[in-house]
Protein backbone atom coordinates (compact mmCIF):
# COMPACT_ATOMS: atom_id res chain seq x y z
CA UNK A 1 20.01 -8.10 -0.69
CA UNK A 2 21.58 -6.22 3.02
CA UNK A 3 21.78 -2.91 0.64
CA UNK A 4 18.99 -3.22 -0.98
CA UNK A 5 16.87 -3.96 2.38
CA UNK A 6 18.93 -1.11 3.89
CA UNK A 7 18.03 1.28 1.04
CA UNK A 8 13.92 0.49 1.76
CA UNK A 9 14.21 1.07 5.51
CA UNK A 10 15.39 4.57 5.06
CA UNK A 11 12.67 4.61 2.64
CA UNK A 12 10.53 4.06 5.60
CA UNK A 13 12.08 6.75 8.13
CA UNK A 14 11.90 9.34 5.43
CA UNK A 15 8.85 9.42 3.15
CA UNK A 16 6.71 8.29 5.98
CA UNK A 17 6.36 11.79 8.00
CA UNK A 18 7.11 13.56 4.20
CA UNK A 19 4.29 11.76 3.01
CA UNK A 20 2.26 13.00 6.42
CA UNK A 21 3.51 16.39 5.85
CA UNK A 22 2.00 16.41 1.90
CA UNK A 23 -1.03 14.72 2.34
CA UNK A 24 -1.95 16.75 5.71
CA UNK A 25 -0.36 20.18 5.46
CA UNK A 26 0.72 20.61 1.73
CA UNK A 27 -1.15 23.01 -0.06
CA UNK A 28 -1.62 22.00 -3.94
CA UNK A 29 -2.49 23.84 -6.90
CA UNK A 30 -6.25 22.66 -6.17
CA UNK A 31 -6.72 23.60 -2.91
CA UNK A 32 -9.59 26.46 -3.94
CA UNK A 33 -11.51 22.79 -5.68
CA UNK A 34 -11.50 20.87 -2.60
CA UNK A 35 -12.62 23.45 -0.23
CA UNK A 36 -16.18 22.50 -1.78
CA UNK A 37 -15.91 19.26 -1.28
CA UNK A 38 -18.36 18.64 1.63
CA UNK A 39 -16.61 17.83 5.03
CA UNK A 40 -18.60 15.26 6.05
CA UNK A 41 -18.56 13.13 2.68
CA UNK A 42 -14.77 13.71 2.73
CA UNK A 43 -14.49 12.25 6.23
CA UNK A 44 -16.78 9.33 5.26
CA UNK A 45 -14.51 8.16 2.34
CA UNK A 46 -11.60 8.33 4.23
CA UNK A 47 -12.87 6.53 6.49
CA UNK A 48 -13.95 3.39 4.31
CA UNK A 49 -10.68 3.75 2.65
CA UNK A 50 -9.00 3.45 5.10
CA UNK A 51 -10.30 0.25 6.57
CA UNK A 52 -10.07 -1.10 2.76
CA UNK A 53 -6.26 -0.30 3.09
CA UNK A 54 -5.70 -1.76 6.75
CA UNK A 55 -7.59 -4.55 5.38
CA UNK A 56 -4.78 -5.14 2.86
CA UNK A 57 -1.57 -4.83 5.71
CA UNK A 58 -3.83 -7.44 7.71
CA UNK A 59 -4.54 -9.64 5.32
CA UNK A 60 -0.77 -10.24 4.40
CA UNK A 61 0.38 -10.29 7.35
CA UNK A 62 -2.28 -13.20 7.87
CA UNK A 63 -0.66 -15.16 4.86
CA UNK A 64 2.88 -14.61 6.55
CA UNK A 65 1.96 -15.69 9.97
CA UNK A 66 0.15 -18.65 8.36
CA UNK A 67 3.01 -19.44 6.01
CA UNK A 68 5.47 -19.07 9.05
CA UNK A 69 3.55 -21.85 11.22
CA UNK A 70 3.43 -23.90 7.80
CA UNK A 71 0.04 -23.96 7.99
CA UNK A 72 -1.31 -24.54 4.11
CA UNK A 73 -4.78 -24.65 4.80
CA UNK A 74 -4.52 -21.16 7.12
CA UNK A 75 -2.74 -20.10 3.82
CA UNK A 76 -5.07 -20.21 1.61
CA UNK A 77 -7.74 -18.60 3.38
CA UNK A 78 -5.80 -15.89 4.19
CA UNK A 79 -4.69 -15.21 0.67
CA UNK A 80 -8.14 -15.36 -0.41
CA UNK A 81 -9.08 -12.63 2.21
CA UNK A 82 -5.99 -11.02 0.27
CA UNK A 83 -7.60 -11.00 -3.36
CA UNK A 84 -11.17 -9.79 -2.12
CA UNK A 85 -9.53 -7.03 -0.11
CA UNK A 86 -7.59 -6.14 -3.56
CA UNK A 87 -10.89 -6.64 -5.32
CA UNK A 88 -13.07 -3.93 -2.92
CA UNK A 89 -9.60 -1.52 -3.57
CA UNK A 90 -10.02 -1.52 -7.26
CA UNK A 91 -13.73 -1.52 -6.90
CA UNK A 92 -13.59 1.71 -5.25
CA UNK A 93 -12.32 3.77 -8.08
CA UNK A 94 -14.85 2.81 -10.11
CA UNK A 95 -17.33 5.50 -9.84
CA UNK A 96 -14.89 7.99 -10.84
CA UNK A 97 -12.80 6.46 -13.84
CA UNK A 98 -14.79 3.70 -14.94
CA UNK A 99 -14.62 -0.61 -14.54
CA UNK A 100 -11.72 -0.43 -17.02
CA UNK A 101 -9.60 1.63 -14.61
CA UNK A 102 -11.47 -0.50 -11.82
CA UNK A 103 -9.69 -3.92 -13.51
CA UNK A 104 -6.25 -2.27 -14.63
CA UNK A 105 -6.05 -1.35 -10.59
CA UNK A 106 -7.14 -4.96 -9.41
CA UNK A 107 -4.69 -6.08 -12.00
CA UNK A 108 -1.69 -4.17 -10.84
CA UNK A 109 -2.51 -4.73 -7.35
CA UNK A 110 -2.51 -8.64 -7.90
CA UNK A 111 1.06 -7.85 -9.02
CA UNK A 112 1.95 -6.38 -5.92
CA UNK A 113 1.00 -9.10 -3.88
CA UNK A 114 2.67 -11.67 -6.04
CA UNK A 115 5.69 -9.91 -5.35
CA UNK A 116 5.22 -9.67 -1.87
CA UNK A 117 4.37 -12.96 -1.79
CA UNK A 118 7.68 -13.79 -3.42
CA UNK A 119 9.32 -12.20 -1.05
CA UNK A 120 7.62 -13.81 1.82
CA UNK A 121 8.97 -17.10 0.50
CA UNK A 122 12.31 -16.34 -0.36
CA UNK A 123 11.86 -14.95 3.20
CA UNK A 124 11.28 -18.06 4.68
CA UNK A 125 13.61 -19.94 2.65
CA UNK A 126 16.57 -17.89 3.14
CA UNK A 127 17.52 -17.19 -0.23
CA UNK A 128 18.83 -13.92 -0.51
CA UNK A 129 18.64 -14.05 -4.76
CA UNK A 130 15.01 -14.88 -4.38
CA UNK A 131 14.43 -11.73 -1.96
CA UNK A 132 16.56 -9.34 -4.57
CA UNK A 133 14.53 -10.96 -7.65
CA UNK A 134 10.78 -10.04 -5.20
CA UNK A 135 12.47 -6.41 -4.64
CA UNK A 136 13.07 -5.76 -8.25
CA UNK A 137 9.44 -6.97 -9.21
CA UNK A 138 8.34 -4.93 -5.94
CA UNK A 139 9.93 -1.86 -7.53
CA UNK A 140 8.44 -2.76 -11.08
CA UNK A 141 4.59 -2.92 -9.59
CA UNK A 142 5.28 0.52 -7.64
CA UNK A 143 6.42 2.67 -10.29
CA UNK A 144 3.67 0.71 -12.98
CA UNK A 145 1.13 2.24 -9.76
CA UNK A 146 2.48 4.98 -9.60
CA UNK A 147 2.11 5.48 -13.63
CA UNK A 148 -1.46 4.58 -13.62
CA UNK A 149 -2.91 6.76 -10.95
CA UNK A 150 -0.83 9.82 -11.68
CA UNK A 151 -2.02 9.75 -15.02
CA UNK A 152 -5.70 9.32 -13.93
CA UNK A 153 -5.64 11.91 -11.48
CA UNK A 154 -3.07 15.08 -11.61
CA UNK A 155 -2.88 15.64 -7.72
CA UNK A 156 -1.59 12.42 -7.50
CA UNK A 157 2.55 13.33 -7.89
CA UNK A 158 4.01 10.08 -9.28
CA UNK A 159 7.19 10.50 -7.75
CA UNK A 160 4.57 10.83 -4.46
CA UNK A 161 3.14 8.01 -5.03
CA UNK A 162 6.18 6.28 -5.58
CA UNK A 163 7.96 7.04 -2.48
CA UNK A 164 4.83 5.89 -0.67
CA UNK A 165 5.02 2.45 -2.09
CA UNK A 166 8.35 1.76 -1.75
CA UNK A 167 8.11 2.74 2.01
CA UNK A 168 4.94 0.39 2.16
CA UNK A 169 6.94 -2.61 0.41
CA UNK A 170 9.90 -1.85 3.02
CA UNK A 171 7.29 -2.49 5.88
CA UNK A 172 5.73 -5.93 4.69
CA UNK A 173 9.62 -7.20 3.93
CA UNK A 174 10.83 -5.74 7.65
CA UNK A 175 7.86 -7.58 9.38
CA UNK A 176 8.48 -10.59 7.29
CA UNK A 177 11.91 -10.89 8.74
CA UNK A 178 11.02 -9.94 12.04
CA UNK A 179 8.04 -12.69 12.26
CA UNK A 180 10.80 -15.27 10.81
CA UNK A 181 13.21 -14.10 13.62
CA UNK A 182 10.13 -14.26 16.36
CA UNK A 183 11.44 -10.36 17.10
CA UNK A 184 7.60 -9.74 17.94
CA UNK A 185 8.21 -6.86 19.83
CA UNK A 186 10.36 -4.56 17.16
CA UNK A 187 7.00 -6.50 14.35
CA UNK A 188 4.40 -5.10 16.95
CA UNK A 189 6.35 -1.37 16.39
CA UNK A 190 6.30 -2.03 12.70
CA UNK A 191 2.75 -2.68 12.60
CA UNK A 192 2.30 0.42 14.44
CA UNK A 193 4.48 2.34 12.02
CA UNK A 194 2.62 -0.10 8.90
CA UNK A 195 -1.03 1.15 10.01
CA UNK A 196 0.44 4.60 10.27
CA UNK A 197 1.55 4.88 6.85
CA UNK A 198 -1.13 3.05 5.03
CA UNK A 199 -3.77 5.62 6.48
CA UNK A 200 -1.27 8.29 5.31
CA UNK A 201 -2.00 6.07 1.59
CA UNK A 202 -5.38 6.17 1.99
CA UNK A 203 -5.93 10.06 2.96
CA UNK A 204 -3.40 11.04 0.25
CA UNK A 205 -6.00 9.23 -2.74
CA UNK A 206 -9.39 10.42 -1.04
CA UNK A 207 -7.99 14.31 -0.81
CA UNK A 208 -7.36 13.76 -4.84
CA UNK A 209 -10.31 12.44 -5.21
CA UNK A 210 -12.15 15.43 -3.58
CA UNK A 211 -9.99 17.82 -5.42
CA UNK A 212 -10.58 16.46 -8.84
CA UNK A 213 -14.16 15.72 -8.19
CA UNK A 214 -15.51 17.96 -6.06
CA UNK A 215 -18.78 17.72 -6.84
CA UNK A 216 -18.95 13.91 -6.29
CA UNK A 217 -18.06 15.06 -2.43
């Protein structure tokens, strides 16, 4: 589990300020598309995706503060802040592929939070075995993400998209350890660098979306 945990920290230092670099600098094949997107409808989905995705790093971390004080009932509120945040996610594709693509999302993203959650518990527990199975099914649900929106949406590099969610599983299992450990200064600096690369997420899917539906924008 040490090499493994190793392996998605560096995951973190290095995709986080590639990932800044592509989604903020990169030029792609459809840059001539977006530039008629409008601005100001570009700025305004960014914006609401981006509180959707913050929503998701502070719902979890609400289910692994609760879980941490053993506090069952703060549990299960939290984790059902987690599925409606999941649920207004998937709901946001929807008016560019279609419900079915808006179910298949909520469906995979229910997978990554089981896995997380997994994680969180072996976490807690201790058991290393349980943390290696929730890294395996953590790497499972990325690249079965990674699949699905690449294939909807060509400026949407799967080995991108990839690299992004391995860096964003790294983050939730770092501040999981670091919450267990009461290391609350070095989990404040990973919520920093958490919110950082979640908006980096959500920027990288809205400037698809303008580029493959400009006219939508």
């Amino acid at each position: 589990m040490r090499h493994t945990f190793r392996a998605l920290s560096v995951f973190v230092l290095l995709l986080s300020p590639i990932a800044c670099a592509h989604s903020a600098d990169s030029p792609t094949a459809a840059a001539p598309q977006a530039s008629q997107a409008k601005p100001i409808k570009v700025a305004e989905t960014k914006a609401v995706l981006r509180d959707l995705w913050l929503g998701h790093i502070l719902s979890i971390r609400n289910v692994a503060v609760a879980t941490m004080d053993k506090n069952a009932s703060a549990r299960s509120v939290a984790e059902t802040g987690v599925v409606a945040n999941a649920e207004q996610i998937a709901r946001s594709i929807e008016p560019f592929y279609g419900k079915p693509a808006s179910d298949k999302l909520f469906t995979l993203l229910a997978g990554h939070y089981g896995a997380i959650r997994d994680h969180l518990d072996a976490t807690v527990a201790g058991s290393a075995s349980q943390q290696e199975a929730a890294v395996k099914a953590l790497t499972a649900n990325a690249a079965e993400i990674s699949t699905f929106l690449s294939g909807a949406n060509p400026y949407l590099p799967k080995d991108t998209l990839m690299g992004l969610l391995m860096a964003h599983a790294a983050h939730h299992i770092t501040q999981f350890q670091q919450l267990k450990d009461g290391d609350y200064a070095h989990e404040a600096d990973t919520w920093q660098g958490m919110k950082q690369h979640i908006y980096v997420v959500a920027d990288a899917l809205t400037e698809a979306l303008a580029t493959q539906f400009p006219k939508k924008f």
